[in-house]
C-alpha atoms as a PDB file:
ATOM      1  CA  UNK A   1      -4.953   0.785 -92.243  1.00  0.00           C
ATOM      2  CA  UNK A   2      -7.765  -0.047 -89.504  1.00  0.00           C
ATOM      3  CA  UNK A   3      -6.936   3.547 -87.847  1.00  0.00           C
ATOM      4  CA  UNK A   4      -7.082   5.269 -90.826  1.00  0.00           C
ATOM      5  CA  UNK A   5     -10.777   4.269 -91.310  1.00  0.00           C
ATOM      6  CA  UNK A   6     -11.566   4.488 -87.852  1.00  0.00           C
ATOM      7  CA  UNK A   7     -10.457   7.972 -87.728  1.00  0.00           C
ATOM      8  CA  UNK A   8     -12.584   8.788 -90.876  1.00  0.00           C
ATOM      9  CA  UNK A   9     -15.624   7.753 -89.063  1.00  0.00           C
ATOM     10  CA  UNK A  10     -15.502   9.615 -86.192  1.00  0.00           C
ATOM     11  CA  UNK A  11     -16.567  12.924 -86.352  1.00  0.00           C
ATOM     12  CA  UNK A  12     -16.261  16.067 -85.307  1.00  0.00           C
ATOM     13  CA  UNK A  13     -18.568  17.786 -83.001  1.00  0.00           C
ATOM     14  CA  UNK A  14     -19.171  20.309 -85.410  1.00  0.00           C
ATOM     15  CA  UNK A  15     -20.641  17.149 -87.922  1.00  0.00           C
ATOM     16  CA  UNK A  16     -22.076  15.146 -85.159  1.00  0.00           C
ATOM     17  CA  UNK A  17     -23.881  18.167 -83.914  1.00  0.00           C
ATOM     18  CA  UNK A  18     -24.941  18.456 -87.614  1.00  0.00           C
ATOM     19  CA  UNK A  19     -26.252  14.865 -88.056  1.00  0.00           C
ATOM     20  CA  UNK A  20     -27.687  14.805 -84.326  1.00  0.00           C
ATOM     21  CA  UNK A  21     -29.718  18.183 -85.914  1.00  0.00           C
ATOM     22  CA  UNK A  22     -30.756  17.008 -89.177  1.00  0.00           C
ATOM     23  CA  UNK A  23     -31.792  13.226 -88.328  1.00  0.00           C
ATOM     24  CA  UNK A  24     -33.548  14.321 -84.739  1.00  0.00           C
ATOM     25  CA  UNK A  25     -35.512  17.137 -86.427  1.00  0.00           C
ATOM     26  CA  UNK A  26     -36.657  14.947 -89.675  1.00  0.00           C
ATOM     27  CA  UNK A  27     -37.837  12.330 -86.864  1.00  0.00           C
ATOM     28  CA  UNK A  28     -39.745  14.730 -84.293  1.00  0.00           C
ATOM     29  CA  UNK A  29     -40.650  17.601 -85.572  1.00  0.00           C
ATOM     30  CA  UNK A  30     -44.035  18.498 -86.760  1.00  0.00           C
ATOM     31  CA  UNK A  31     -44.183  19.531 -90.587  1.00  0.00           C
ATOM     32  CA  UNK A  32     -46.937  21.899 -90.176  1.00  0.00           C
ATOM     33  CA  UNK A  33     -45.372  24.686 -87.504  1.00  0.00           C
ATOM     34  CA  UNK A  34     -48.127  26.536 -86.602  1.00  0.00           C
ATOM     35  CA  UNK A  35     -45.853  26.856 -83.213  1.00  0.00           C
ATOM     36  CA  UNK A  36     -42.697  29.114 -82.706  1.00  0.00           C
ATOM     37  CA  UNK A  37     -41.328  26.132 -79.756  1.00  0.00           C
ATOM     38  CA  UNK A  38     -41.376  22.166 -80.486  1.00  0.00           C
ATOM     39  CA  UNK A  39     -44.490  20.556 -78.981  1.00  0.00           C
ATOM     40  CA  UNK A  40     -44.026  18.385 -75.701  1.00  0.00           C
ATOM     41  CA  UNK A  41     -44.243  15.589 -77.772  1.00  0.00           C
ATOM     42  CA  UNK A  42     -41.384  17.099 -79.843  1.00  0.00           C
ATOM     43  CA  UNK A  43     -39.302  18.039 -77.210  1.00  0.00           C
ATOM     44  CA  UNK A  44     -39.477  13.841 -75.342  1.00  0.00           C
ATOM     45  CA  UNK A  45     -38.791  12.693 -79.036  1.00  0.00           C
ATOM     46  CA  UNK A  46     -36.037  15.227 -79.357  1.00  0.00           C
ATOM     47  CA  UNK A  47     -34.158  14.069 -76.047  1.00  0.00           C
ATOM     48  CA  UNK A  48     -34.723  10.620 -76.587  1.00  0.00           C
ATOM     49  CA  UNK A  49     -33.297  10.749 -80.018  1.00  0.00           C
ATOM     50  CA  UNK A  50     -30.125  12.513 -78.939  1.00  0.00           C
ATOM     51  CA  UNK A  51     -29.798  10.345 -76.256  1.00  0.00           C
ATOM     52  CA  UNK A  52     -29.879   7.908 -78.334  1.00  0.00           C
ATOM     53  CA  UNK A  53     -27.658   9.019 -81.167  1.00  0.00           C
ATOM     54  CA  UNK A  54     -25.057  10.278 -78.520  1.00  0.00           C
ATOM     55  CA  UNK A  55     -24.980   6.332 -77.001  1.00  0.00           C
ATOM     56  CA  UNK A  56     -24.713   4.981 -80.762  1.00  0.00           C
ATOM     57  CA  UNK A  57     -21.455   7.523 -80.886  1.00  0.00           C
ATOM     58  CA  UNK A  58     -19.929   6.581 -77.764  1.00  0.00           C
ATOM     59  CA  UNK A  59     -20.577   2.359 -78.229  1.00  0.00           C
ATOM     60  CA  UNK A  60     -18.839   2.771 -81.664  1.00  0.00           C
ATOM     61  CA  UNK A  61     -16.202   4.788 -80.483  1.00  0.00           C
ATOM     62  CA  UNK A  62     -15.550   1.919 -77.717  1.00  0.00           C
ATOM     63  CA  UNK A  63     -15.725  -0.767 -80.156  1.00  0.00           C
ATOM     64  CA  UNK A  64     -13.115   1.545 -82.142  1.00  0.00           C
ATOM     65  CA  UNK A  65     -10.603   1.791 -78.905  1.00  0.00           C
ATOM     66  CA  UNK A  66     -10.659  -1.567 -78.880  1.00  0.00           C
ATOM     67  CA  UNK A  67      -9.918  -2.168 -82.137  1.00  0.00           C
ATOM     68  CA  UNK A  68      -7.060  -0.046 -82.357  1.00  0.00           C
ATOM     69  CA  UNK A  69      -5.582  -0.886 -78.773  1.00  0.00           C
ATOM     70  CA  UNK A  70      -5.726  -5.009 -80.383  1.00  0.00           C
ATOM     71  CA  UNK A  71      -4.204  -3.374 -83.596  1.00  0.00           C
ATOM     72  CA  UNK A  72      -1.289  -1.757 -81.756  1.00  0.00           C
ATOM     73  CA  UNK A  73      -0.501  -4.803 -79.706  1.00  0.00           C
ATOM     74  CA  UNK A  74      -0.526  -6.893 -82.896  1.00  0.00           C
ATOM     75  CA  UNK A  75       2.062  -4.594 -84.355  1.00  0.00           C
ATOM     76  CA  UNK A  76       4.126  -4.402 -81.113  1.00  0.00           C
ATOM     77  CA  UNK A  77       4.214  -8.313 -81.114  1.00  0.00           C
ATOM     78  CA  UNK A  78       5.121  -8.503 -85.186  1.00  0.00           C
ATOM     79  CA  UNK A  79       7.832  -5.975 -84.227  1.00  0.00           C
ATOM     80  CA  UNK A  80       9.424  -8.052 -81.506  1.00  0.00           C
ATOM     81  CA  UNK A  81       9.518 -11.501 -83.471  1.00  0.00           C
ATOM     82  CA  UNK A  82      11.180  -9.429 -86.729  1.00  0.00           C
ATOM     83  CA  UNK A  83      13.738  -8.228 -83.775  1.00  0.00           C
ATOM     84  CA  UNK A  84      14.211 -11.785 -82.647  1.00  0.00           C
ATOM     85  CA  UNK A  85      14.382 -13.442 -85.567  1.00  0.00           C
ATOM     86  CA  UNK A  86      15.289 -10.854 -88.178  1.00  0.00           C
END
């Protein structure tokens, strides 16, 4: 069950490309556009955002290893004590 969500959360790098884009631009770029290229200002909000948004991905995915390693190990031990005792 837990890998089932898991996998469901994690994206692909077509959609996390996608959401990086659409939540980074909402955040740092300037509504008015009188310029073709970002602002500096723009472009250091830009790269910190991503930065940040990339580190979000790779803590949950982490925290979702984890998970799924304890989840495995769990099953491996439930299989062993149906073996012995079953």
């Amino acid at each position: 069950m837990f890998w089932r969500i898991s996998s469901e959360i994690m994206l692909s790098p077509q959609d996390l490309f996608n959401k990086i884009a659409a939540s980074c631009f909402a955040k740092c770029a300037s509504r008015r556009h009188k310029e073709p290229d970002l602002a500096l200002g723009e472009m250091s909000c830009t790269d910190r955002c991503v930065a940040k948004y990339l580190e979000a991905q790779q803590r949950v995915g982490v925290v979702l290893q984890q998970a799924n390693e304890a989840q495995l190990e769990q099953q491996q031990q439930l299989a062993n004590m149906q073996q012995r005792f079953g």
